[in-house]
C-alpha atoms as a PDB file:
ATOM      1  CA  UNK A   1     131.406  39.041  70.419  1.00  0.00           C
ATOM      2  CA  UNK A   2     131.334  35.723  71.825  1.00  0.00           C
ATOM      3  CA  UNK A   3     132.982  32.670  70.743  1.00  0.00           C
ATOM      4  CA  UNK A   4     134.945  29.450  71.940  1.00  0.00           C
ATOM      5  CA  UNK A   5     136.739  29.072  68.294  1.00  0.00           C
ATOM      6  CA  UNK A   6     137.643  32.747  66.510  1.00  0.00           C
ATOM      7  CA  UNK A   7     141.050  33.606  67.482  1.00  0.00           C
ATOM      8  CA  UNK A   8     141.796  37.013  67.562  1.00  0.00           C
ATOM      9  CA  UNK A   9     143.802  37.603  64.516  1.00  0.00           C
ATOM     10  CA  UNK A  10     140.478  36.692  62.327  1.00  0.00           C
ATOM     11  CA  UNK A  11     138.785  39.476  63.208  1.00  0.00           C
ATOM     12  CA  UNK A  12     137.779  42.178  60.537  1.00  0.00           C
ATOM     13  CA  UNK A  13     139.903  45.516  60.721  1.00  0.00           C
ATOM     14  CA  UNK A  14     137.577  48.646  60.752  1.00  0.00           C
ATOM     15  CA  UNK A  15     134.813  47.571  63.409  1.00  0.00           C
ATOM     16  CA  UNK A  16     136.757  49.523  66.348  1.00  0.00           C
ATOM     17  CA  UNK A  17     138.000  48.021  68.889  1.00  0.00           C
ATOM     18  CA  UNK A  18     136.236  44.489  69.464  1.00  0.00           C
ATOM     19  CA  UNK A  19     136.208  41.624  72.425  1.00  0.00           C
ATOM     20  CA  UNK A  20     135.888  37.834  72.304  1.00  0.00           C
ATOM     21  CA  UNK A  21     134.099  36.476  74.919  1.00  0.00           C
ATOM     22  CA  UNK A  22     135.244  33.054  75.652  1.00  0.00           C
ATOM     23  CA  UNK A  23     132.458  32.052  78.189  1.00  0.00           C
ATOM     24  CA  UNK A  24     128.938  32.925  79.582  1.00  0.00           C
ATOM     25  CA  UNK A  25     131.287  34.164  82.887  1.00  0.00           C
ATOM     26  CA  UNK A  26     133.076  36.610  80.479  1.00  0.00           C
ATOM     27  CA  UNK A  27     129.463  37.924  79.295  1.00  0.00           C
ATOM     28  CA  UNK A  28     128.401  38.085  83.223  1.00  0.00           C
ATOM     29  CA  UNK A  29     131.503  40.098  83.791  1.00  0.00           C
ATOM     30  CA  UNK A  30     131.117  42.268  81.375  1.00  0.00           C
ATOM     31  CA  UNK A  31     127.500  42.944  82.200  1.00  0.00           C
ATOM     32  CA  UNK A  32     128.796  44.248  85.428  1.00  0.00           C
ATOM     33  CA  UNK A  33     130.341  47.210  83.485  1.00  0.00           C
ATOM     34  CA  UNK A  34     128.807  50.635  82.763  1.00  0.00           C
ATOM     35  CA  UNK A  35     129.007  49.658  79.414  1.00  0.00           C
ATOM     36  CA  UNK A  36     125.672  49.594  77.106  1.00  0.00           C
ATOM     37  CA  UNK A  37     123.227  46.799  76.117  1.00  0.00           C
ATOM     38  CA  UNK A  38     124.571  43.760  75.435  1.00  0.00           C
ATOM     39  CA  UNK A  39     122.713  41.942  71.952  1.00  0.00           C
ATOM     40  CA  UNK A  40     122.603  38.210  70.514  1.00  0.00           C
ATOM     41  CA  UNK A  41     121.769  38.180  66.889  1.00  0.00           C
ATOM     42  CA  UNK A  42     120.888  34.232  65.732  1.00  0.00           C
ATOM     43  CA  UNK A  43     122.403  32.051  68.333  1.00  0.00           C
ATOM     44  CA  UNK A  44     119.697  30.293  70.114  1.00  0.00           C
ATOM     45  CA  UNK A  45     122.562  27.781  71.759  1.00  0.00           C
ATOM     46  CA  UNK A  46     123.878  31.585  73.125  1.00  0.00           C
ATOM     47  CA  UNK A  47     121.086  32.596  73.946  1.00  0.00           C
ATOM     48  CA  UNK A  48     119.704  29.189  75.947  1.00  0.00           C
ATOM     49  CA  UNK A  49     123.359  29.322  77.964  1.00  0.00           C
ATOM     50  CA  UNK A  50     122.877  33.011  79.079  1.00  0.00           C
ATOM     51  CA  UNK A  51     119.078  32.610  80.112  1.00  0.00           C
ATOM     52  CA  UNK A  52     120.033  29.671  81.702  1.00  0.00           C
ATOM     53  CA  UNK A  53     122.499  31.778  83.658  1.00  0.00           C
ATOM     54  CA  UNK A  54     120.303  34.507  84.431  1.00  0.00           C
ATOM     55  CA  UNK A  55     121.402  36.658  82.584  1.00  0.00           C
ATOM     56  CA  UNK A  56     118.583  37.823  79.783  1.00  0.00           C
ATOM     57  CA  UNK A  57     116.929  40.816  80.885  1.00  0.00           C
ATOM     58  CA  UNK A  58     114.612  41.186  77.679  1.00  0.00           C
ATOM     59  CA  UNK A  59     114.066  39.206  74.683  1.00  0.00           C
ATOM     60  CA  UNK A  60     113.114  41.351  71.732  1.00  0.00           C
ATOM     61  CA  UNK A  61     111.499  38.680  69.075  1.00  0.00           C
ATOM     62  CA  UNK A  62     110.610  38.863  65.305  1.00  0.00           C
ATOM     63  CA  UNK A  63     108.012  35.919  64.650  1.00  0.00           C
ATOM     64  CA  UNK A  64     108.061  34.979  60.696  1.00  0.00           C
ATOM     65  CA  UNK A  65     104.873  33.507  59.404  1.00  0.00           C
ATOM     66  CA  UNK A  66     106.781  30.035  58.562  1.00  0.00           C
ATOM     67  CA  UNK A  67     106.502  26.648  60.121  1.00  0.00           C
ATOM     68  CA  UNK A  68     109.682  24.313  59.914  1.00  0.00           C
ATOM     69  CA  UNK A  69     109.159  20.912  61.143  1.00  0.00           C
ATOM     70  CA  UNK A  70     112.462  20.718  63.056  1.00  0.00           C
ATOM     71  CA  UNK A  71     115.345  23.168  64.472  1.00  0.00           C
ATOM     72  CA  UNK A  72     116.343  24.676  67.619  1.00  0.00           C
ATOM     73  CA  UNK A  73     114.757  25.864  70.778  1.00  0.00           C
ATOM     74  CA  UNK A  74     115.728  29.832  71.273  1.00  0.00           C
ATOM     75  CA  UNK A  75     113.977  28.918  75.366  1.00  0.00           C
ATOM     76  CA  UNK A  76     116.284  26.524  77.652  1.00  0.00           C
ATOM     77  CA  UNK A  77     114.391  23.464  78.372  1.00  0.00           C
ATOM     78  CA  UNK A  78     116.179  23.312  81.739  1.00  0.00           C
ATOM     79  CA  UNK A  79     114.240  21.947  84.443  1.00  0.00           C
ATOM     80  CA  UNK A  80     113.934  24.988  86.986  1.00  0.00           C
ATOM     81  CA  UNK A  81     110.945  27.216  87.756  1.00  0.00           C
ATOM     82  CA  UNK A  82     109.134  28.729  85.467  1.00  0.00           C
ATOM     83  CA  UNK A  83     110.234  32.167  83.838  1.00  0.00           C
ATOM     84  CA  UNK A  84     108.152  34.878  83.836  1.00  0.00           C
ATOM     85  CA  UNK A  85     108.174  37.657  80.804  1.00  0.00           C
ATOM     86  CA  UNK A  86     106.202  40.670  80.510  1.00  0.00           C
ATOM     87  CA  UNK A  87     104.969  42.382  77.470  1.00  0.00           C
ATOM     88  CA  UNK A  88     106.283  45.547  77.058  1.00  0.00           C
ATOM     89  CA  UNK A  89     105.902  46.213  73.206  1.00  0.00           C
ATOM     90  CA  UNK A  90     104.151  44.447  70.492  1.00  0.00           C
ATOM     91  CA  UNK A  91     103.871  44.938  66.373  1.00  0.00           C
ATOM     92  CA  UNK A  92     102.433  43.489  63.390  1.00  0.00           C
ATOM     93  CA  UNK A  93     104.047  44.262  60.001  1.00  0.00           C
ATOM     94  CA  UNK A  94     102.170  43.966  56.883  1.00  0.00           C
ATOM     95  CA  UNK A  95     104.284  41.097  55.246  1.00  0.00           C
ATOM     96  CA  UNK A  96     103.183  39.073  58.604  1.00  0.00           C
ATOM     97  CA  UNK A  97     105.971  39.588  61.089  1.00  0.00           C
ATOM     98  CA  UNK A  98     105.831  40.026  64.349  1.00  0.00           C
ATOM     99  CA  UNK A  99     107.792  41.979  66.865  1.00  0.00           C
ATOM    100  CA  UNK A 100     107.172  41.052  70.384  1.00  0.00           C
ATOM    101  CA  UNK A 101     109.054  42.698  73.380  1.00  0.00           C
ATOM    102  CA  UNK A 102     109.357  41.048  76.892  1.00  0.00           C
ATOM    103  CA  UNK A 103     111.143  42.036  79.779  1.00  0.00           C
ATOM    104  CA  UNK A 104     112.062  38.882  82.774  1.00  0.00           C
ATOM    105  CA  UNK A 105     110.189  39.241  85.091  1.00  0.00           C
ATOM    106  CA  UNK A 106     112.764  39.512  88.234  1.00  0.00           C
END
């Protein structure tokens, strides 16, 4: 998990053996690893910083049929080239969601 503010003696006994990333340098390092896929569930901020970084290989995005006036950007709005995804899977759900897959193009 990441996080500048959870100390380690908050965490929740039972969930094996966890991590707390401090930084997006701890996430590149441990992307390095053998280990498996690394996931972000709900931080766009997250999410921005690691893109930013070059590290997103895929985005895999539910779309809800709701429009909010106002909240956050899950895309950085850096100033740098453009980013290129490709589609690799798509789905429409019958209460209107959809699930769009897209690799970076590297």
């Amino acid at each position: 998990m990441v996080s500048t503010t959870l100390r380690q003696d908050s965490l929740v006994n039972g969930w094996g053996t966890l991590t707390i990333l401090r930084s997006v340098d701890d996430v590149a390092a441990l992307k390095e690893t053998d280990g498996g896929a690394i996931f972000i569930h709900g931080s766009a901020e997250l999410a921005r910083s690691l893109s930013d970084a070059g590290l997103i290989d895929r985005y895999n995005v539910l779309v809800f049929p709701v429009l909010l006036g106002a909240g956050k950007n899950v895309f950085s709005r850096a100033d740098r080239e453009q980013q290129k995804l490709v589609l690799r899977d798509s789905a429409a759900y019958s209460n209107g969601v959809v699930k769009v897959v897209y690799e970076v193009a590297q």
